[in-house]
Structure formats: structure tokens, C-alpha cells
Protein backbone atom coordinates (compact mmCIF):
# COMPACT_ATOMS: atom_id res chain seq x y z
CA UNK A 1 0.00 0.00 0.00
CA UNK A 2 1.53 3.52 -1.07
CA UNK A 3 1.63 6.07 1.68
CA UNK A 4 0.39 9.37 1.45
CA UNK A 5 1.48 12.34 3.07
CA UNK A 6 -1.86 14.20 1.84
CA UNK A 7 -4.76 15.16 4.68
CA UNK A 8 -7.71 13.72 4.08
CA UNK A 9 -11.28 15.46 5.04
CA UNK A 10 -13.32 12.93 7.26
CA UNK A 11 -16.93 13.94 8.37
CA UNK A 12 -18.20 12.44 11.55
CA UNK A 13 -21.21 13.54 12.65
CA UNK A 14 -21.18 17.09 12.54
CA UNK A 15 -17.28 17.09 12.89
CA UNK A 16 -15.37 17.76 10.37
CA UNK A 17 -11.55 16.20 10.93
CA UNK A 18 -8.55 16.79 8.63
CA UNK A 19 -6.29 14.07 9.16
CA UNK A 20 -2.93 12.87 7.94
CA UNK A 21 -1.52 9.13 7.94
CA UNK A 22 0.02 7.55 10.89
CA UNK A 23 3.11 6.08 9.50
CA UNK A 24 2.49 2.10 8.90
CA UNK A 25 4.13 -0.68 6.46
CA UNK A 26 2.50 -1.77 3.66
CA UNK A 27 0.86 -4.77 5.58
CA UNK A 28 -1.16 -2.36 7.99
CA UNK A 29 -3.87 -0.71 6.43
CA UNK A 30 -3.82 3.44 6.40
CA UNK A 31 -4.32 4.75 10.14
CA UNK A 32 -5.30 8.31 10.42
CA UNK A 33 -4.16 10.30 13.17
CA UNK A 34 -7.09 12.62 14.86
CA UNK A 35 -6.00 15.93 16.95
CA UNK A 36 -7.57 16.88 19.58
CA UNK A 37 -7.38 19.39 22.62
CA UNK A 38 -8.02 18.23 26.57
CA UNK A 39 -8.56 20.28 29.58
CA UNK A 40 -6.90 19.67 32.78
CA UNK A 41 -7.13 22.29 36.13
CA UNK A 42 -3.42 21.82 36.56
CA UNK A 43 -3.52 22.40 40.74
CA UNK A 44 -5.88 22.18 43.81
CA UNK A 45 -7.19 18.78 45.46
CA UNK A 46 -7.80 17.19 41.96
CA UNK A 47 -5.59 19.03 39.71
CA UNK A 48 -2.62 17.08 37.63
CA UNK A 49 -0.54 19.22 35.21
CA UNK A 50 1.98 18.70 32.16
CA UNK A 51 4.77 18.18 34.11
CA UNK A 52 3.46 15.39 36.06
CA UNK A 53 2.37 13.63 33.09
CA UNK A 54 6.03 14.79 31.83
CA UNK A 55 7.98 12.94 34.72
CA UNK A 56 5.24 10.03 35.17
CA UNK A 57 5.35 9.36 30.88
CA UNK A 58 1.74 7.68 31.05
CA UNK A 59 -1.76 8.46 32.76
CA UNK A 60 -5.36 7.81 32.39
CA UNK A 61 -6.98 10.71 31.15
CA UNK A 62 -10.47 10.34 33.32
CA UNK A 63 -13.33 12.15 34.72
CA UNK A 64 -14.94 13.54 32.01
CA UNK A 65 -18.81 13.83 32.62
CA UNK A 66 -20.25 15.75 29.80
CA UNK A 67 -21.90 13.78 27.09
CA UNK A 68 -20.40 15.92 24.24
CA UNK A 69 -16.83 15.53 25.25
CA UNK A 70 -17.48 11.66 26.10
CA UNK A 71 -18.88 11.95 22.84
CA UNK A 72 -15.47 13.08 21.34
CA UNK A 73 -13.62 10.54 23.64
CA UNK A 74 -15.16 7.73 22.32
CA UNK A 75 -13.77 8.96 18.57
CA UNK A 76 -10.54 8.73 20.02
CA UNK A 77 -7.95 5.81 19.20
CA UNK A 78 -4.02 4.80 19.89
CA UNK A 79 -1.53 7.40 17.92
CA UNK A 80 -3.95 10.40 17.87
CA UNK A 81 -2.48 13.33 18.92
CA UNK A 82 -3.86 16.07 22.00
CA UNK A 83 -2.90 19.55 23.09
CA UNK A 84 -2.94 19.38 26.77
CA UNK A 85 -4.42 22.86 27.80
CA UNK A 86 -4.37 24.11 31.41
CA UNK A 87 -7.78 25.61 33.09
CA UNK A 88 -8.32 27.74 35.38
CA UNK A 89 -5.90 30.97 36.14
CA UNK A 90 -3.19 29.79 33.09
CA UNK A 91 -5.87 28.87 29.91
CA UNK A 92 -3.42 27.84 27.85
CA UNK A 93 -2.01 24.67 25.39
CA UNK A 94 1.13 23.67 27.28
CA UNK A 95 2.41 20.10 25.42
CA UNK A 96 1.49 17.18 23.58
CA UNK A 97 0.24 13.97 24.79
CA UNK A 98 -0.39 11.06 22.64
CA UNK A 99 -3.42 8.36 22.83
CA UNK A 100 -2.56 4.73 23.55
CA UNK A 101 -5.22 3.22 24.25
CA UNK A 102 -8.78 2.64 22.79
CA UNK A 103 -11.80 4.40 25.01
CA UNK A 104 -12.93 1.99 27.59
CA UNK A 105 -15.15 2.07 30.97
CA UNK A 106 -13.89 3.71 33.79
CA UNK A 107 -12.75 1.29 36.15
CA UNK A 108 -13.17 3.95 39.30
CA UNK A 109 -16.82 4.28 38.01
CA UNK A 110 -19.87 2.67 38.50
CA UNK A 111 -21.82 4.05 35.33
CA UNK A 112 -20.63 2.36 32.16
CA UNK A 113 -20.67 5.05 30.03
CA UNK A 114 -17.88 7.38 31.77
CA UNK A 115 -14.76 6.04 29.35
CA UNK A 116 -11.18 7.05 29.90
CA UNK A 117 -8.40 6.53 27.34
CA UNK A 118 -4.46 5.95 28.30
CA UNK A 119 -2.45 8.46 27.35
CA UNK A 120 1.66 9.12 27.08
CA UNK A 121 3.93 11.70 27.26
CA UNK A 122 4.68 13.24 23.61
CA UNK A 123 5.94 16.87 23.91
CA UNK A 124 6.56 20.22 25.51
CA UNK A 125 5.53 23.25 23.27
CA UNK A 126 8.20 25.49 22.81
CA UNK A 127 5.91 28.27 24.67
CA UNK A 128 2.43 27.91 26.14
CA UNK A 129 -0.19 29.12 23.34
CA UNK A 130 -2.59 30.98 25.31
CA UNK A 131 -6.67 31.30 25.17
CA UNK A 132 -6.26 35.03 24.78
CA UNK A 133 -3.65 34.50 21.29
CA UNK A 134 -5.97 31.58 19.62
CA UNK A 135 -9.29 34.20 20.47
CA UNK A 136 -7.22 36.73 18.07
CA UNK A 137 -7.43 33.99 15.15
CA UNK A 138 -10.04 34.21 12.73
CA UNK A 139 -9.76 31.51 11.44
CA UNK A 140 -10.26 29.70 15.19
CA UNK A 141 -14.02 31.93 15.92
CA UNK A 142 -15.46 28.55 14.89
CA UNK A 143 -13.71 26.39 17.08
CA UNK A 144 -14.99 24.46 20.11
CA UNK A 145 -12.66 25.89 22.32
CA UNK A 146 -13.87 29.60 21.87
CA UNK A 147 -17.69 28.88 20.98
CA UNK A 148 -18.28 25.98 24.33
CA UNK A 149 -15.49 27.60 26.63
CA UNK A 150 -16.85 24.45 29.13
CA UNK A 151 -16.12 21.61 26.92
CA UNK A 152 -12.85 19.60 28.09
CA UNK A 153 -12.67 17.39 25.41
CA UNK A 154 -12.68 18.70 21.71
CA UNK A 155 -11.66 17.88 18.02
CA UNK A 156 -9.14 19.94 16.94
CA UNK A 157 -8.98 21.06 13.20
CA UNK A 158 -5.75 20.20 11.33
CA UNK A 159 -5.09 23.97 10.12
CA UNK A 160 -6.10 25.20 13.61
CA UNK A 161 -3.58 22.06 14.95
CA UNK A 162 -0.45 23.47 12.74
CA UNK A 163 -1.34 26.64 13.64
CA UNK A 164 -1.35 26.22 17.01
CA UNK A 165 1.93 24.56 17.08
CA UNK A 166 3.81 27.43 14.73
CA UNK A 167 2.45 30.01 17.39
CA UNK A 168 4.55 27.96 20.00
CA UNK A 169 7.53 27.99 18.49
CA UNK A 170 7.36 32.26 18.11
């Protein structure tokens, strides 16, 4: 099978996902990788931040309630990619995390539907990207992030993705 370094446009729902290939070998079919964005309060009694998942390498990303972001979890799958974003007083993308895992019941939960997915350690951005820089985008007034400020679990456009990544590194 020929790999392609093209982005394909996937519709899901009312999503729509640009996505590129994961790289495979020609006896794997074509994986594409989603890209997403997941909130995290990173202090207080129930707060965990970047650098914890930095010097711990793997988690379970967990306690996500809301039907639309469980919604988005369960889209998930091993080798997509997601911009860990700090709430509260910070509001900003600080790193990378990759998924590892497909969605599956919360083991800490008794209600079936509350899914968790493993997740590793992928990167540090160069500099946080904050809520206030990605509001100044255009091109981002559509985006989950700035339309349901609430939601912790989101798709994340390819173009908004790159983006987002190239205002790190300034």
C-alpha cells in the first residue's frame, strides 16, 4: 500500500476532521491520526498538570462527565495526537500527549458510560499558546474551544492544529 502524506477530510457527525496518515508498512492498512485538545485544572485537590504527566510518561486521562466531550472521547484511538491545555488561572495549550489506548469504561466508576483513554507523554511546546492568542485567530471563531469555553474534550482542526503549534515555536 503507497503512503500518502496528503490530509484527508473525514466527516463524523457534525465534525469535520482533517487528518494525515500515521506512519504504517504496507501490511497495515492506512491509520489516520485525529488531533484533539483536553482540559486539565493543573492544581488544587484534583488538579494534575503537564509536568506530572512529563515525569510520570503515562496516565489515564479520566473524569470527564459531559456527554459531548465523552462523545469526542469515544472517537478517540491509539496514535492520535492532544494539546494538553491548562484551566483555570493559566488557559493555555502547554504540550502534547499522545493516545494509547482505545476508550474503555472507567474502572473507578460505577456508570458504564464514563470512558477514559491511556495516554503518554509526547511533547513540551516550545511556549504555552494561550486562550487570549488563539481568540485573536479568525480563522479559530469557529472552534470548540472559543464557541463551548466548558467543553474539556474537543476535536481539533488540522489547520487550527499546525497553527497552534507554529504560534509555540514564536
Amino acid at each position: 500500500m503507497a503512503m500518502t502524506n496528503e490530509l484527508v477530510r473525514v466527516r463524523t457527525g457534525e465534525h469535520i476532521f482533517f487528518q494525515k496518515p500515521l506512519n504504517t508498512d504496507k501490511n497495515m492498512k492506512n491509520e489516520m491520526v485525529n488531533y484533539w485538545l483536553a482540559k486539565q485544572e493543573p492544581s488544587g485537590p484534583r488538579g494534575y498538570n503537564f509536568e506530572q504527566l512529563k515525569k510520570e510518561k503515562t496516565t489515564v486521562w479520566d473524569g470527564v462527565h459531559n456527554n459531548l466531550a465523552l462523545k469526542h472521547m469515544r472517537e478517540m484511538k491509539s496514535g492520535d495526537l492532544v494539546f494538553f491545555y491548562h484551566t483555570g488561572d493559566e488557559r493555555q495549550a502547554v504540550g502534547i500527549m499522545q493516545i494509547t489506548s482505545k476508550p474503555y469504561p472507567n474502572p473507578k466508576e460505577d456508570v458504564e458510560r464514563f470512558i477514559v483513554v491511556d495516554v503518554k507523554y509526547k511533547k513540551t511546546l516550545k511556549r504555552p499558546v494561550t486562550l487570549n492568542e488563539m481568540k485573536k485567530e479568525k480563522k479559530f471563531k469557529d472552534w470548540e474551544l472559543i464557541r463551548i469555553s466548558r467543553l474539556s474534550v474537543m476535536p481539533v482542526p488540522k489547520i487550527i492544529w499546525d497553527d497552534i503549534v507554529k504560534m509555540s515555536q514564536n
